[in-house]
Protein backbone atom coordinates (compact mmCIF):
# COMPACT_ATOMS: atom_id res chain seq x y z
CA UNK A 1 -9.91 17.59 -2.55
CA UNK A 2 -6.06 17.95 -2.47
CA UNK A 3 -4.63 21.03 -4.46
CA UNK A 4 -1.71 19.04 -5.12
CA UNK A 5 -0.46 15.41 -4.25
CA UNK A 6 3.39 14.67 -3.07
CA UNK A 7 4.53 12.19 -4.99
CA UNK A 8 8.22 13.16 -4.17
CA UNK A 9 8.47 9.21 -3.48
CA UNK A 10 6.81 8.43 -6.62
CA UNK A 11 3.36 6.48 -6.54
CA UNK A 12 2.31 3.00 -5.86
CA UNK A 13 -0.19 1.01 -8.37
CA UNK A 14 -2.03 -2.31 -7.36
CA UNK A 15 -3.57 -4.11 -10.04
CA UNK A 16 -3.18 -0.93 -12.28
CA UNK A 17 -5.30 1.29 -9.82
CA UNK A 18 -2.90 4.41 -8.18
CA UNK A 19 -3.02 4.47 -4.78
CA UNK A 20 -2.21 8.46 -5.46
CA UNK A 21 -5.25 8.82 -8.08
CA UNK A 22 -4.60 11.72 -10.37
CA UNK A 23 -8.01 13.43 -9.69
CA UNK A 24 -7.78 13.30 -6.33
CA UNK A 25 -10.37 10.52 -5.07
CA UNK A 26 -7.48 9.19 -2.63
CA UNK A 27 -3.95 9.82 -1.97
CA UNK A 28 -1.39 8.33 0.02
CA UNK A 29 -0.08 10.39 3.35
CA UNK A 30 3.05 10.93 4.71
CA UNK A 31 6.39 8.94 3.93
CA UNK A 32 3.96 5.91 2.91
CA UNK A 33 6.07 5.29 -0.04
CA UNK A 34 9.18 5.82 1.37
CA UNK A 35 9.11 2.74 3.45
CA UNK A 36 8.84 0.78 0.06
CA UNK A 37 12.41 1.54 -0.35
CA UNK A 38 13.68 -0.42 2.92
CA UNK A 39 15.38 -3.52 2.71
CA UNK A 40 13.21 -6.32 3.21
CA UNK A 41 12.37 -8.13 6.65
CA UNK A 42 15.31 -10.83 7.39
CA UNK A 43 14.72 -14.70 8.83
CA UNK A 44 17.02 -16.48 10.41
CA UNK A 45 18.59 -16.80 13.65
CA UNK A 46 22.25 -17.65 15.12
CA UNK A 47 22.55 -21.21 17.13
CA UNK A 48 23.88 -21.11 20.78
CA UNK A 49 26.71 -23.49 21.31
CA UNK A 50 26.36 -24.88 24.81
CA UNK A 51 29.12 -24.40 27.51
CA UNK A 52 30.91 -21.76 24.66
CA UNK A 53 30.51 -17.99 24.67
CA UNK A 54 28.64 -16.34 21.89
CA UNK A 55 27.11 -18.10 19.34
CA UNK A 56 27.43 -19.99 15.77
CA UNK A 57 26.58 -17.24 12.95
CA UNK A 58 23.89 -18.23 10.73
CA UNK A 59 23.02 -16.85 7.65
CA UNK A 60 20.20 -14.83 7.13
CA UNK A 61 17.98 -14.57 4.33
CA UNK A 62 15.63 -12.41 3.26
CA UNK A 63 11.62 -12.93 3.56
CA UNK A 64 7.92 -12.01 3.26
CA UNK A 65 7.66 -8.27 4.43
CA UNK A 66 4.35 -6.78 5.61
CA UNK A 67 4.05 -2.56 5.03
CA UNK A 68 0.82 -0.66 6.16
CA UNK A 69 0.14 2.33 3.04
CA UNK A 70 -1.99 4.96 5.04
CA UNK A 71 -4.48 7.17 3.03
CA UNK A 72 -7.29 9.28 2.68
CA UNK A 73 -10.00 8.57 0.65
CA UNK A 74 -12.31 11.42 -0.17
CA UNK A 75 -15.82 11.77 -1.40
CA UNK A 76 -16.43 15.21 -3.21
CA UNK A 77 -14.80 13.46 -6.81
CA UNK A 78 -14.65 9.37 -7.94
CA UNK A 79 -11.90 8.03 -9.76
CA UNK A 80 -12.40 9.95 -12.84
CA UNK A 81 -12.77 13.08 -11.63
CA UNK A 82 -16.41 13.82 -11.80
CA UNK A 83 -17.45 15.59 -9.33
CA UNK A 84 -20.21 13.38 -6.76
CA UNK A 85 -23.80 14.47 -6.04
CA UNK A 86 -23.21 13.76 -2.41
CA UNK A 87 -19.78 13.53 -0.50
CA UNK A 88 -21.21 10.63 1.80
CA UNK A 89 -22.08 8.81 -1.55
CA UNK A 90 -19.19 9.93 -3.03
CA UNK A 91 -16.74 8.51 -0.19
CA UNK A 92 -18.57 5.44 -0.10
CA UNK A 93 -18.61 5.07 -3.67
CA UNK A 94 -14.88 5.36 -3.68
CA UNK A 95 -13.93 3.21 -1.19
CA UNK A 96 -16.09 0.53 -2.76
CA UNK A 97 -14.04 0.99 -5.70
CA UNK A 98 -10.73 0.31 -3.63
CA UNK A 99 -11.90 -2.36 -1.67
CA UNK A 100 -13.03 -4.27 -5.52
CA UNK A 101 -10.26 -3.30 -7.55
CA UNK A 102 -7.66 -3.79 -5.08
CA UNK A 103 -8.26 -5.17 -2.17
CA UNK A 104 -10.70 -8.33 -2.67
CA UNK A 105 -8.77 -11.10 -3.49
CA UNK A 106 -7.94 -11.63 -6.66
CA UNK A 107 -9.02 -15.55 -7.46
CA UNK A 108 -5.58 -16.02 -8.64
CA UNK A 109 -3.98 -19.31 -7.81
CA UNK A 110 -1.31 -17.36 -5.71
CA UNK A 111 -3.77 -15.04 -4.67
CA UNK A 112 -1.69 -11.94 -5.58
CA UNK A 113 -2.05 -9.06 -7.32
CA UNK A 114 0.73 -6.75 -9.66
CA UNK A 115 2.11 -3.56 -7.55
CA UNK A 116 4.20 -1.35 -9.45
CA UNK A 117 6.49 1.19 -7.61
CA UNK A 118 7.00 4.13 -9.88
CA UNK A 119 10.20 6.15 -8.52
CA UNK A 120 10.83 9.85 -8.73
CA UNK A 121 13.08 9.62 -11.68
CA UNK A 122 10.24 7.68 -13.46
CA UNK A 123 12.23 4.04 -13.05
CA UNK A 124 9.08 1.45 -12.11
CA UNK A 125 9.62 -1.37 -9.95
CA UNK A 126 7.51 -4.61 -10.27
CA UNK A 127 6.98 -6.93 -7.78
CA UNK A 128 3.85 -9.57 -6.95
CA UNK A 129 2.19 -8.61 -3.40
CA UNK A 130 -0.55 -9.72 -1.42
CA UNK A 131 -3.39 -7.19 -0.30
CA UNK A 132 -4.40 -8.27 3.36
CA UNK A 133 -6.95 -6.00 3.94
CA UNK A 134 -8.04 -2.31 4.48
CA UNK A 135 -8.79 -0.82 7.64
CA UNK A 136 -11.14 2.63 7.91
CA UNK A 137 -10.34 4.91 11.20
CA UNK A 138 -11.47 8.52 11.57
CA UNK A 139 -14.10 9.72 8.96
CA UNK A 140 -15.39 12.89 8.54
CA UNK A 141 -19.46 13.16 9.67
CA UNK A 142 -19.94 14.61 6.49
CA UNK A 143 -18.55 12.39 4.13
CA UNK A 144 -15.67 14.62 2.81
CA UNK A 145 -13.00 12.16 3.54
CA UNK A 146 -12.00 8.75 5.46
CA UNK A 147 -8.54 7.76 6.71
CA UNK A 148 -7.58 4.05 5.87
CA UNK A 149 -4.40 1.77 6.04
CA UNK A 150 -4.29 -0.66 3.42
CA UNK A 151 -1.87 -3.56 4.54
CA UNK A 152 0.21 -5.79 1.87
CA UNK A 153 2.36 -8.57 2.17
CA UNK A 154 5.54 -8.52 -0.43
CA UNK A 155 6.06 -12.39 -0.93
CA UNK A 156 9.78 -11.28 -2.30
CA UNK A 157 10.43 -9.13 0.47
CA UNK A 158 10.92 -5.99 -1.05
CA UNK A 159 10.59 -4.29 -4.41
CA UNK A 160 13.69 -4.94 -6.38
């Protein structure tokens, strides 16, 4: 488990589960949040005049943005805290929790679920995102921890 977790860019909630859990059962790595704070993706494209140079500016708008969080999940605590029997159960246990809480959809007629982006001055941002899916890559034999990207979709295009 993580002495400490760097939540210098703040921390991320889906459906009211932190994606940096306060006892340690997962965290999010690297400048994961940071990327929240980009502009969102753009559509829209400039028209080519025929026989003329250049083209006819269009005007851009912005649109649905896709962002992969990477994490690691561990298995020596759950959600709580509480220490697990077993790390392999443990890890398993916890990304079971994940993949129910947050990732599943939600049954919701726009299929979305709450995120809230909590800054570091303590300022939240709310905004309705989509939870595509969560992907495990290198896991520990032993069951201490798992790395995973979970990937959203931000309908709005960006927290605001």
């Amino acid at each position: 488990m993580p002495a400490t977790i760097n939540t210098t860019a703040g921390n991320l909630s889906i459906n009211s589960v932190a994606l940096n859990n306060a006892f340690g059962a997962w965290r999010l790595t690297g400048d994961t949040l940071a990327q929240l704070w980009l502009p969102a993706t753009q559509r829209g494209s400039d028209v080519i005049i025929p026989g003329v140079s250049g083209v006819k500016a269009r005007p851009r708008r912005d649109t649905v943005t896709t962002k992969s969080l990477r994490m690691l999940i561990y298995g020596d605590v759950d959600r709580t805290g509480a220490a697990a029997a077993n790390y392999v159960t443990g890890l398993r246990a916890n990304i079971e929790y994940l993949r129910a809480n947050v990732v599943a959809p939600p049954g919701t007629s726009a299929g979305t679920r709450s995120a809230t982006l909590t800054l570091p001055d303590a300022s939240t941002l709310v905004e309705d995102v989509h939870v595509i899916g969560m992907e495990l890559g290198e896991m520990r034999l032993d069951g201490l921890w798992a790395k995973a990207v979970i990937e959203i979709s931000i309908p709005s295009g960006r927290f605001q």
